[in-house]
N, C-alpha and C. Protein backbone atom coordinates (compact mmCIF):
# COMPACT_ATOMS: atom_id res chain seq x y z
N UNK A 1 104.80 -122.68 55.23
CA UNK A 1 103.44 -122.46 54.79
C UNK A 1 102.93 -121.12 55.31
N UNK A 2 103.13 -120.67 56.35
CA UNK A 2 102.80 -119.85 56.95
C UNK A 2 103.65 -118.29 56.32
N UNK A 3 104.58 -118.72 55.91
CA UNK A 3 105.32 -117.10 55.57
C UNK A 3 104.55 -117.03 53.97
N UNK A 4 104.20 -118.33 53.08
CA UNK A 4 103.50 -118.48 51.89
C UNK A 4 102.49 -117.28 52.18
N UNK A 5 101.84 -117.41 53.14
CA UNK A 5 100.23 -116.86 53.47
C UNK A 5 100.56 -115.28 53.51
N UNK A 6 101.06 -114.87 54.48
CA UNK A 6 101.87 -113.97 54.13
C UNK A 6 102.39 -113.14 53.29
N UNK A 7 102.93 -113.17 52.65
CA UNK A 7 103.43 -112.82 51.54
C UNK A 7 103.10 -112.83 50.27
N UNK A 8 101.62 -113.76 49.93
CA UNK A 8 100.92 -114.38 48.81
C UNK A 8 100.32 -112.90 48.83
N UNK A 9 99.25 -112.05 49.68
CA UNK A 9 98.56 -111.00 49.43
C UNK A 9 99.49 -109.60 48.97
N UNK A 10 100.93 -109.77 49.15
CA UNK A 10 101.95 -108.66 48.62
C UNK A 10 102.12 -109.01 47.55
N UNK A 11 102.63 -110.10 47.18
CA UNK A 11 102.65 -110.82 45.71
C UNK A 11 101.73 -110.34 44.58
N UNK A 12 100.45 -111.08 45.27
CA UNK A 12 99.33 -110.05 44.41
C UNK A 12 99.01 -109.18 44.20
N UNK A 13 99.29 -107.88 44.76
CA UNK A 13 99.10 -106.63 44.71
C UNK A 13 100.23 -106.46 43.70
N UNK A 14 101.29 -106.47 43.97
CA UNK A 14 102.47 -106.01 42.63
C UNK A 14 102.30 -107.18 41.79
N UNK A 15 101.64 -108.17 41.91
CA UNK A 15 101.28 -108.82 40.43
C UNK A 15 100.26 -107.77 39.58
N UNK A 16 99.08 -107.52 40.28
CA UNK A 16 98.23 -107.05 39.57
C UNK A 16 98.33 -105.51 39.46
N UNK A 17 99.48 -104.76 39.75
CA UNK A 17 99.70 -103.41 39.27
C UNK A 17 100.91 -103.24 38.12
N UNK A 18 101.82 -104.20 37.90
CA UNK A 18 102.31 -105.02 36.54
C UNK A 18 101.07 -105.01 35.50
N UNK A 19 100.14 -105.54 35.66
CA UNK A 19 99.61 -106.06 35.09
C UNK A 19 98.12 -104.78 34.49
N UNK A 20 97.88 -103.93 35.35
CA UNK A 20 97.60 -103.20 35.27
C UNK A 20 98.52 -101.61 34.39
N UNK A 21 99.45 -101.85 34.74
CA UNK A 21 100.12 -100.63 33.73
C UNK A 21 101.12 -101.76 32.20
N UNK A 22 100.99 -102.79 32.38
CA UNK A 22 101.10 -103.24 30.79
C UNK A 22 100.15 -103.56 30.14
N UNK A 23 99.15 -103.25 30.89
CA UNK A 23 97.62 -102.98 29.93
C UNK A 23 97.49 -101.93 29.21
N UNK A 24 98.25 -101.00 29.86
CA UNK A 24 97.49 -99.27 29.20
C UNK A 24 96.83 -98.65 30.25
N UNK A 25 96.47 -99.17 31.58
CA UNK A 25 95.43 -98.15 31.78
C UNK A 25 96.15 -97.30 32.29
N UNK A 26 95.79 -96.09 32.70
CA UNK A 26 95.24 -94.90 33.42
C UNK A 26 94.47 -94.06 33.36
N UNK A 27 94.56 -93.22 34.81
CA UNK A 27 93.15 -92.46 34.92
C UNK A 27 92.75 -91.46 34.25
N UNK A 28 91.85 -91.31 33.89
CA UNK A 28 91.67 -90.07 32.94
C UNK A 28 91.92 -88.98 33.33
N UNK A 29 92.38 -87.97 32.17
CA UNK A 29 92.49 -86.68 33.01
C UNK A 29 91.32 -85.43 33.73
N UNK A 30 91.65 -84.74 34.39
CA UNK A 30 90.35 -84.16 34.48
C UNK A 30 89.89 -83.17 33.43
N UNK A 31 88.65 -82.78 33.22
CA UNK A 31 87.93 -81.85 32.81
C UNK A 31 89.10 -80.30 32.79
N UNK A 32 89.04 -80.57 31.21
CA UNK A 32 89.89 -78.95 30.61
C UNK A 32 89.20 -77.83 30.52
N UNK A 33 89.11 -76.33 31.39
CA UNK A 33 88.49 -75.43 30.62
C UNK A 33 89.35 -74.34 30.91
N UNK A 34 89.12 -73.47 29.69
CA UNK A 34 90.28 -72.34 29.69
C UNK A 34 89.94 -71.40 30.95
N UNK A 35 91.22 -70.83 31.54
CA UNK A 35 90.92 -69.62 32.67
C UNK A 35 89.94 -68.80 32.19
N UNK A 36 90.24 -68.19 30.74
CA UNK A 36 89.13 -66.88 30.59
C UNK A 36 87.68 -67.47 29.90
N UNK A 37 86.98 -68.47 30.04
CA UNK A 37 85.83 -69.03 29.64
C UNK A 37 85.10 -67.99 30.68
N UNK A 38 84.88 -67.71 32.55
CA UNK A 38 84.36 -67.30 32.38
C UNK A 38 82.83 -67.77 33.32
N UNK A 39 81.97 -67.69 33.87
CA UNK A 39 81.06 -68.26 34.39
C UNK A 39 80.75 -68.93 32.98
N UNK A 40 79.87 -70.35 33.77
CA UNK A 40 78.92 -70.45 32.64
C UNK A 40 77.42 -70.82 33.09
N UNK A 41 76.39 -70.13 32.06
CA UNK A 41 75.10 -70.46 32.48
C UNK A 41 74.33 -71.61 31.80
N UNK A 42 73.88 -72.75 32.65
CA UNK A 42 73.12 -73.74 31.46
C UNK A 42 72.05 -73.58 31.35
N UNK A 43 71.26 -73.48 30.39
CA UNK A 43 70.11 -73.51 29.75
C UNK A 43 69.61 -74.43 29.05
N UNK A 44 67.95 -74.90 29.61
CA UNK A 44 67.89 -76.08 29.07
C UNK A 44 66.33 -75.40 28.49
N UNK A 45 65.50 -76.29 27.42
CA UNK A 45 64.45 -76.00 27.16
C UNK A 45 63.25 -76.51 28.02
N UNK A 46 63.81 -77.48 29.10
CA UNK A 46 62.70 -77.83 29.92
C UNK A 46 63.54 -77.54 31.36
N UNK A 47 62.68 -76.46 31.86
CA UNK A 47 63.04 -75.94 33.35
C UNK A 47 63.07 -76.42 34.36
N UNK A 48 63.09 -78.02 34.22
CA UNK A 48 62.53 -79.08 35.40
C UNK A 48 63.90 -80.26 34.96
N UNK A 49 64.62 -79.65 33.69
CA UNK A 49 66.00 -80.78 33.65
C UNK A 49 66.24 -81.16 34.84
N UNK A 50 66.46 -82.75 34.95
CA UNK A 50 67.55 -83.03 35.63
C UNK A 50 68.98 -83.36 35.06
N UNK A 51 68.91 -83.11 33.81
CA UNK A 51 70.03 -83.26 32.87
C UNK A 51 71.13 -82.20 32.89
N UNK A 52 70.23 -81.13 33.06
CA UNK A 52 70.44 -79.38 32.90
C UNK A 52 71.67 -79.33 34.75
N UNK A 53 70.79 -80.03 35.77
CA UNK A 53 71.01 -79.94 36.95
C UNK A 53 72.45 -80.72 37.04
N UNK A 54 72.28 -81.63 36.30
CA UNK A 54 73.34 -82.71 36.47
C UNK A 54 74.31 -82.70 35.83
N UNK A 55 74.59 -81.75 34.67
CA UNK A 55 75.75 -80.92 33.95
C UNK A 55 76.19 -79.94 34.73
N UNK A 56 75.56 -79.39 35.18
CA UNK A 56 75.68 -78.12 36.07
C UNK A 56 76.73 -78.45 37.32
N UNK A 57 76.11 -79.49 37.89
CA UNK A 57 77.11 -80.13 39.20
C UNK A 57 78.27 -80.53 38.32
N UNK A 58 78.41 -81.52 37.51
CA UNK A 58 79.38 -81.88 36.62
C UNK A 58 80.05 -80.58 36.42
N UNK A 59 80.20 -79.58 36.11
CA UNK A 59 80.94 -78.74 35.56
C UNK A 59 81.57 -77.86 36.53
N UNK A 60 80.88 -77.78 37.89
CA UNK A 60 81.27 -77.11 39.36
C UNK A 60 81.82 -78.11 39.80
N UNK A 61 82.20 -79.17 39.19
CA UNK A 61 83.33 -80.10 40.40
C UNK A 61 84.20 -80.07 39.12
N UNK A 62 84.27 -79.87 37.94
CA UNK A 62 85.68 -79.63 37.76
C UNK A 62 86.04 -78.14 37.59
N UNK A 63 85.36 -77.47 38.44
CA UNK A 63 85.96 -76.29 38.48
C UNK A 63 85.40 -74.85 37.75
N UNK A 64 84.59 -75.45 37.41
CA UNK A 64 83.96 -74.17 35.98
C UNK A 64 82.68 -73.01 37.49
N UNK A 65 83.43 -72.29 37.02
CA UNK A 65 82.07 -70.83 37.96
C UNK A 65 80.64 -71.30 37.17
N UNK A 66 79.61 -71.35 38.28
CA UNK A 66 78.32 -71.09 37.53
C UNK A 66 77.94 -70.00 37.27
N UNK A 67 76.66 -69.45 36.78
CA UNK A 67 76.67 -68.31 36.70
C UNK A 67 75.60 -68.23 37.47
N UNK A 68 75.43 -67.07 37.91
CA UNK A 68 74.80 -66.61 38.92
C UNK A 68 72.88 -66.56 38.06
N UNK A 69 71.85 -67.20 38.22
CA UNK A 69 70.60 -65.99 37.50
C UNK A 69 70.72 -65.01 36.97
N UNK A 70 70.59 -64.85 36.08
CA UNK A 70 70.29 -63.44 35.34
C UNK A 70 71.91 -62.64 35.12
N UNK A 71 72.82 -63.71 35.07
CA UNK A 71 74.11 -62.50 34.52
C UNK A 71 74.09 -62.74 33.57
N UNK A 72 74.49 -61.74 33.13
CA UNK A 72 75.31 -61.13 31.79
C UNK A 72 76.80 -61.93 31.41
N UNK A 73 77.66 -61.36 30.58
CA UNK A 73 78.40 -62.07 29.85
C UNK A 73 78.98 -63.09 29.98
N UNK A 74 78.20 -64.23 30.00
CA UNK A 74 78.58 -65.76 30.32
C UNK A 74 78.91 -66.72 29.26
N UNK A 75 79.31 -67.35 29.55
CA UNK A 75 79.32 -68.53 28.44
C UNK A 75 77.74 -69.35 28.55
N UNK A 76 77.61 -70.04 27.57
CA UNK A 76 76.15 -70.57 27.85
C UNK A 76 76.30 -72.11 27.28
N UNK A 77 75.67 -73.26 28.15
CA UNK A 77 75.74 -74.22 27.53
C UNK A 77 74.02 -74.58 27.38
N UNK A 78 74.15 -74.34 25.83
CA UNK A 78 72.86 -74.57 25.66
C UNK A 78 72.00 -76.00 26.10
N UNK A 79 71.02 -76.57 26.47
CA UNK A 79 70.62 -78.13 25.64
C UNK A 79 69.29 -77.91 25.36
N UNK A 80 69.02 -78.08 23.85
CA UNK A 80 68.26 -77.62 23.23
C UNK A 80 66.65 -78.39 23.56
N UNK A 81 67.47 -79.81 23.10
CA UNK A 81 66.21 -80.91 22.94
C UNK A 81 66.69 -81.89 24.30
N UNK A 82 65.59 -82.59 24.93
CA UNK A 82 65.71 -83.81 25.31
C UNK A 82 64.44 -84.72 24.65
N UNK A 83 65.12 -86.08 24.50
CA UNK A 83 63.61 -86.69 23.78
C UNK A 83 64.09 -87.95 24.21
N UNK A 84 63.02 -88.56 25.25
CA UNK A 84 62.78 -90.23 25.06
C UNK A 84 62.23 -90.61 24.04
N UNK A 85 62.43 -92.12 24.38
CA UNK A 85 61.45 -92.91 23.40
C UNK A 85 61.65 -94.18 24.23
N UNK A 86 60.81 -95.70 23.94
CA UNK A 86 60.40 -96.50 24.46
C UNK A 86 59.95 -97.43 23.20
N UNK A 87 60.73 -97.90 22.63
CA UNK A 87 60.37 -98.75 21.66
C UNK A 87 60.40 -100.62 21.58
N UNK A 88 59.40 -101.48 20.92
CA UNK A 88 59.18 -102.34 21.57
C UNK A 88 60.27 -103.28 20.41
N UNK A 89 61.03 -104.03 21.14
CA UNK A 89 62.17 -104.77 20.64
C UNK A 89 62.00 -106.43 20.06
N UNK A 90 61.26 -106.88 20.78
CA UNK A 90 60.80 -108.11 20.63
C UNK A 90 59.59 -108.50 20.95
N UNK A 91 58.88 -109.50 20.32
CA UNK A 91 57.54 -109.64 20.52
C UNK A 91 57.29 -111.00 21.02
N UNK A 92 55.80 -111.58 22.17
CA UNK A 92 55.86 -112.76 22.16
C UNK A 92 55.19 -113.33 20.70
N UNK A 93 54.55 -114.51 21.42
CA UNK A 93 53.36 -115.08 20.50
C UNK A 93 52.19 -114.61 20.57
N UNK A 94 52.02 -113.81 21.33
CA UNK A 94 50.67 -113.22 21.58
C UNK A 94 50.82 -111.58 20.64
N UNK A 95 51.73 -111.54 20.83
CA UNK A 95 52.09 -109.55 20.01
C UNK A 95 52.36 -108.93 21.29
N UNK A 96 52.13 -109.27 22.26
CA UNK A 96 52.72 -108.36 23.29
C UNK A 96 54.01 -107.98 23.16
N UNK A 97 54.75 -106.87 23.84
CA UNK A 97 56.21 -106.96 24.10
C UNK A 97 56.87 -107.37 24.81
N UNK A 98 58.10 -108.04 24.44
CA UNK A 98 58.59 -108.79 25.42
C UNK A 98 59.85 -107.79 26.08
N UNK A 99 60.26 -107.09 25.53
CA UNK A 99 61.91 -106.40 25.10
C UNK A 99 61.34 -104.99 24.59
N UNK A 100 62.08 -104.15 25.21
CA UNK A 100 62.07 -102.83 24.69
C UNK A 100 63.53 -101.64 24.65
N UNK A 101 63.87 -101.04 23.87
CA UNK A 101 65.20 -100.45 23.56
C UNK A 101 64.32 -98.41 24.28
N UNK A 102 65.32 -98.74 25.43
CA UNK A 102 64.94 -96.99 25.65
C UNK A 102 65.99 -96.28 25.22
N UNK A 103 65.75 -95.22 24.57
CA UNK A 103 66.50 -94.18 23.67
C UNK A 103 66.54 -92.80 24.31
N UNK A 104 67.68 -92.34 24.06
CA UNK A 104 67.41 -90.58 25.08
C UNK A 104 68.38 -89.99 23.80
N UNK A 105 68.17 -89.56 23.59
CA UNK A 105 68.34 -88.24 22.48
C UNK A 105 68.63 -86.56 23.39
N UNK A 106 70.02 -86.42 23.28
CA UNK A 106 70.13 -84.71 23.50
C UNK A 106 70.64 -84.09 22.20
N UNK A 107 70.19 -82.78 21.80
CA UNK A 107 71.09 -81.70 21.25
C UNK A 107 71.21 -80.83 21.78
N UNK A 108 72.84 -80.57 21.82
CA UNK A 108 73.26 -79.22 23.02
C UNK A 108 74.18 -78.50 22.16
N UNK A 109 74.77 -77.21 22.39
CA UNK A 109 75.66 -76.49 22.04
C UNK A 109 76.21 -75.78 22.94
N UNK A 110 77.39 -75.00 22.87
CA UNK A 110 77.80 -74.23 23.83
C UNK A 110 78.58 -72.92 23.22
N UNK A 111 78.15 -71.61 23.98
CA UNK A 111 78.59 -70.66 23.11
C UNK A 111 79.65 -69.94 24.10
N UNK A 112 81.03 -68.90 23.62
CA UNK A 112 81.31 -68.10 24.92
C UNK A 112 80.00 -66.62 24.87
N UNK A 113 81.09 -65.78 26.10
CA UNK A 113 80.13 -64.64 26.16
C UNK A 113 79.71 -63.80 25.11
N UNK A 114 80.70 -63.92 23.92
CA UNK A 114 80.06 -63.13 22.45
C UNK A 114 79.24 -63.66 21.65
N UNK A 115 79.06 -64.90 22.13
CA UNK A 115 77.95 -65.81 21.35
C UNK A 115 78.67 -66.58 20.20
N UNK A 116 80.23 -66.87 20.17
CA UNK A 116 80.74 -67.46 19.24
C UNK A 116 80.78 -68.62 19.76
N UNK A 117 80.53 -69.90 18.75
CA UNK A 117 80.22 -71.11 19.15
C UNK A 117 81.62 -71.33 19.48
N UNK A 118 81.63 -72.61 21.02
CA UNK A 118 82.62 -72.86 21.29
C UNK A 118 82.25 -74.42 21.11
N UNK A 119 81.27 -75.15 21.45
CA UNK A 119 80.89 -76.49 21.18
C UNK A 119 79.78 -76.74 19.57
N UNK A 120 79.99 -77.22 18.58
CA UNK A 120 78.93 -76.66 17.53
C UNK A 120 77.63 -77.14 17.66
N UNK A 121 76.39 -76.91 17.81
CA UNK A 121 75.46 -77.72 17.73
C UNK A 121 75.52 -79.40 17.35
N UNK A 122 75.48 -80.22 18.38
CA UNK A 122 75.20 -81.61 17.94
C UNK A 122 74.91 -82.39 18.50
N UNK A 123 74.66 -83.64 18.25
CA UNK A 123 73.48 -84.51 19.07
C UNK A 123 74.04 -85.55 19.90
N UNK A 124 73.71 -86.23 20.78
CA UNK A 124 73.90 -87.29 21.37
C UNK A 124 72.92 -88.50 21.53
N UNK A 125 73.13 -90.02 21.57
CA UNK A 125 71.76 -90.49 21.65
C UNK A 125 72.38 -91.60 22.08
N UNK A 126 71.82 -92.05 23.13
CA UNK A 126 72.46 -93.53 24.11
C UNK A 126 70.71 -93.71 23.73
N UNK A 127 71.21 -95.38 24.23
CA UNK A 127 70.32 -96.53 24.08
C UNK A 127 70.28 -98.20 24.89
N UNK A 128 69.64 -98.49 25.70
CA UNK A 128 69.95 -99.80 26.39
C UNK A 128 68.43 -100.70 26.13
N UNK A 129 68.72 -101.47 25.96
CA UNK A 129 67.56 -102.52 26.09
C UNK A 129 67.15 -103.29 27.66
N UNK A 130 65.91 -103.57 27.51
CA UNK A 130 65.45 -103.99 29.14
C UNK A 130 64.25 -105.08 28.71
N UNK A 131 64.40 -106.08 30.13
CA UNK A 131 63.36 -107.34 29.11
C UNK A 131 61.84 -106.43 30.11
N UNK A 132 60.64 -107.05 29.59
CA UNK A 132 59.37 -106.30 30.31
C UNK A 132 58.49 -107.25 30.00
N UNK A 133 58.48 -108.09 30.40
CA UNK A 133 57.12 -109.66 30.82
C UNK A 133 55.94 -108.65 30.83
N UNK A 134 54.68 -109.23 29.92
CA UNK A 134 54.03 -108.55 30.53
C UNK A 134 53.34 -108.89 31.81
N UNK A 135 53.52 -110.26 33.09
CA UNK A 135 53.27 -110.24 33.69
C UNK A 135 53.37 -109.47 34.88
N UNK A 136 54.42 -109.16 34.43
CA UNK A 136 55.51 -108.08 35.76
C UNK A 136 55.35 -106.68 35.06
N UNK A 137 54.76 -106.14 35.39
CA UNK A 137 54.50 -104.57 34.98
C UNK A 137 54.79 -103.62 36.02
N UNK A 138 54.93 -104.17 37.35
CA UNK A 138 55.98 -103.21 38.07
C UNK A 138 57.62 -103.64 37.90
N UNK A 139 58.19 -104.52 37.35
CA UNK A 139 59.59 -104.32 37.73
C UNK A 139 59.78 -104.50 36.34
N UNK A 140 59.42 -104.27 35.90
CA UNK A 140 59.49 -103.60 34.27
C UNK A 140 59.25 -102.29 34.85
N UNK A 141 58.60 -101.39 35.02
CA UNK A 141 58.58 -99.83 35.27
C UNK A 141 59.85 -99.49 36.36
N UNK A 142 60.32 -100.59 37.26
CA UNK A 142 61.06 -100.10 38.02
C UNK A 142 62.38 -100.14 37.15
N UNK A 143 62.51 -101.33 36.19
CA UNK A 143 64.04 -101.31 35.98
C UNK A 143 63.97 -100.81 34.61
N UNK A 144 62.97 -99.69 33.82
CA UNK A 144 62.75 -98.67 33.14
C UNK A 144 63.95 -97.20 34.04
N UNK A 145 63.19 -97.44 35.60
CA UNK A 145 63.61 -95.99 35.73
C UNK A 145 64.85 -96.09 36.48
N UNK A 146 65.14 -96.99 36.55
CA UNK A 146 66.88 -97.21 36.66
C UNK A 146 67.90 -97.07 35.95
N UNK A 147 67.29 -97.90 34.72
CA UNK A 147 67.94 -97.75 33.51
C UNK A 147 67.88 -96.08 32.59
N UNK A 148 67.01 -95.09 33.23
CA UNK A 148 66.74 -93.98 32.55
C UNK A 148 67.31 -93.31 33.83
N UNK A 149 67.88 -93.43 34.37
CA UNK A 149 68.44 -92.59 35.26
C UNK A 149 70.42 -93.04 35.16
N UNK A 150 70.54 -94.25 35.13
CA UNK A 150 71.71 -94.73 34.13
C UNK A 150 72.07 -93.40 32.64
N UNK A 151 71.16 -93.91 32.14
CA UNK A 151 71.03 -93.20 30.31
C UNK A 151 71.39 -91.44 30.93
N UNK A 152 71.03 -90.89 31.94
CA UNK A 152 71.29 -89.44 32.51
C UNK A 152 72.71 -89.40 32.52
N UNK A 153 73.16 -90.36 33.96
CA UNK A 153 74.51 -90.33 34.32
C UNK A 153 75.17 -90.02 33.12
N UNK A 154 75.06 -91.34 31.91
CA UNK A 154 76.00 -91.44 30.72
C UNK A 154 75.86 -90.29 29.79
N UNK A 155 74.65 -89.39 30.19
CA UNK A 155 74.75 -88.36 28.86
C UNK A 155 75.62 -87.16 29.24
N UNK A 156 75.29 -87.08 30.35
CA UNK A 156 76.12 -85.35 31.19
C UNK A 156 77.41 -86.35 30.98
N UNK A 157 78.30 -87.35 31.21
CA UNK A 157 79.59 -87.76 30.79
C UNK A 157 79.91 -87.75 29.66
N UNK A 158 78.90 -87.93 28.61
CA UNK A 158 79.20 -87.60 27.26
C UNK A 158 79.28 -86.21 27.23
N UNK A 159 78.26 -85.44 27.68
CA UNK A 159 78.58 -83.92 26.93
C UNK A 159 79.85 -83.05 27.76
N UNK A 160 80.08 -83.76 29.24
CA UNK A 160 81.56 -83.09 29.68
C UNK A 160 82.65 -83.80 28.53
N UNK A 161 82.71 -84.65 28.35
CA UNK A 161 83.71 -85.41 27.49
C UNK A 161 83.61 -84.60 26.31
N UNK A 162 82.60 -84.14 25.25
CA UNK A 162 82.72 -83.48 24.10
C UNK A 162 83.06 -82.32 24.42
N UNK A 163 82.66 -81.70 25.45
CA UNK A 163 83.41 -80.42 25.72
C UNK A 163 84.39 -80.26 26.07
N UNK A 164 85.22 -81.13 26.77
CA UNK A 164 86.99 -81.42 27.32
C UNK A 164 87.48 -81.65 26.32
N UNK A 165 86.74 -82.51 24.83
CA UNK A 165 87.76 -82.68 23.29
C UNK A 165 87.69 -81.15 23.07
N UNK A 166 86.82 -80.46 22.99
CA UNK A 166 87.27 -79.32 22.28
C UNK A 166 87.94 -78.68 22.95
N UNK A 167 87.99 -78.37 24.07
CA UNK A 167 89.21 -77.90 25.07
C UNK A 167 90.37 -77.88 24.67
N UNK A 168 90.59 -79.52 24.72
CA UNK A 168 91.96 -80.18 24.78
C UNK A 168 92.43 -80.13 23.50
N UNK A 169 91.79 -80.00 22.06
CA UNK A 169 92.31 -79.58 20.60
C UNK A 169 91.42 -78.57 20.54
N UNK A 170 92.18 -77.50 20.18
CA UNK A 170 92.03 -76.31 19.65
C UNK A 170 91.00 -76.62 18.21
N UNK A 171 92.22 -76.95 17.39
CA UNK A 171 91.99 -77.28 16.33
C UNK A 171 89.99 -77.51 15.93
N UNK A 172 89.63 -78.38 17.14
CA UNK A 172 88.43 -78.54 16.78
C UNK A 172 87.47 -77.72 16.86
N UNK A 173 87.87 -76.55 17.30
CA UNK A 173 87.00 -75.52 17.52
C UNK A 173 86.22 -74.60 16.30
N UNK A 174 85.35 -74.69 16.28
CA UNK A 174 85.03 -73.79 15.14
C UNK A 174 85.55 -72.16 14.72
N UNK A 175 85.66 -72.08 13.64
CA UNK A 175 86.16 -70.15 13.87
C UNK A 175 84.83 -69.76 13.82
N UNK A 176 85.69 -68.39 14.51
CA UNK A 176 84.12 -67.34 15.06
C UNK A 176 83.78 -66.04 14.51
């Protein structure tokens, strides 16, 4: 019984790494960008992004130069728009809301230093639903800004991810 005990927690470990690579998984690769891309500068239309901030770190941990203020021939990752919304999902018996779907909307692009598009203008738009009693009007606002700080994380992963596809296929790149 005792060598059972033992040996049961080794067992499981090479059970569940079997089991783990006849699934499919592995880890993703990292973030592709060509040597001569180049600093890049992000630009956002609201100077208080934390979206803008949080691409920015995203793109300095896989390696991309920022650009310094005010240089010159950079690559630029634009993001044009950010737009919430707060829409009411379900209703009680009274008409209040019970349920609401928060929406975050980006359009970004990304150009190199000649201004030839390297990402084409296009949009992104995540969405999660959250319940909101109206008795509880603080933890409805609190698990609003959890969930909108969630919806952040997932968008800068979306727009490194659309920018690593075009990386990683040529092909998708627009001509310039």
């Amino acid at each position: 019984m005792r060598i059972l005990r033992s040996v049961f927690p080794s067992l499981a470990l090479v059970a569940l790494v079997l089991a783990l690579s006849a699934c499919g998984f592995h880890l993703r690769n990292a973030l592709t960008l060509p040597a001569d891309l180049g600093p890049v500068d992000i630009v956002s239309s609201d100077p208080y992004s934390r979206l803008a901030r949080s691409v920015e770190r995203a793109l300095a941990a896989a390696g991309a130069e920022i650009a310094e203020p005010g240089a010159t021939d950079v690559a630029t990752l634009n993001i044009q728009s950010e737009r919430w919304a707060s829409l009411p999902a379900s209703l009680d018996a009274q008409g209040r809301a019970l349920e609401y779907t928060l929406r975050y909307a980006v359009v970004f692009s990304m150009q190199d230093a000649d201004g030839r598009a390297i990402v084409p203008q296009q949009a992104i738009e995540l969405s999660r639903d959250y319940l909101a009693p109206p008795t509880d009007a603080i933890g409805s606002e609190s698990e609003r800004e959890l969930l909108s700080r969630e919806l952040e994380r997932e968008m800068t992963a979306s727009i490194i991810r659309r920018i690593d596809a075009v990386f990683r296929n040529p092909q998708q790149r627009p001509l310039g």
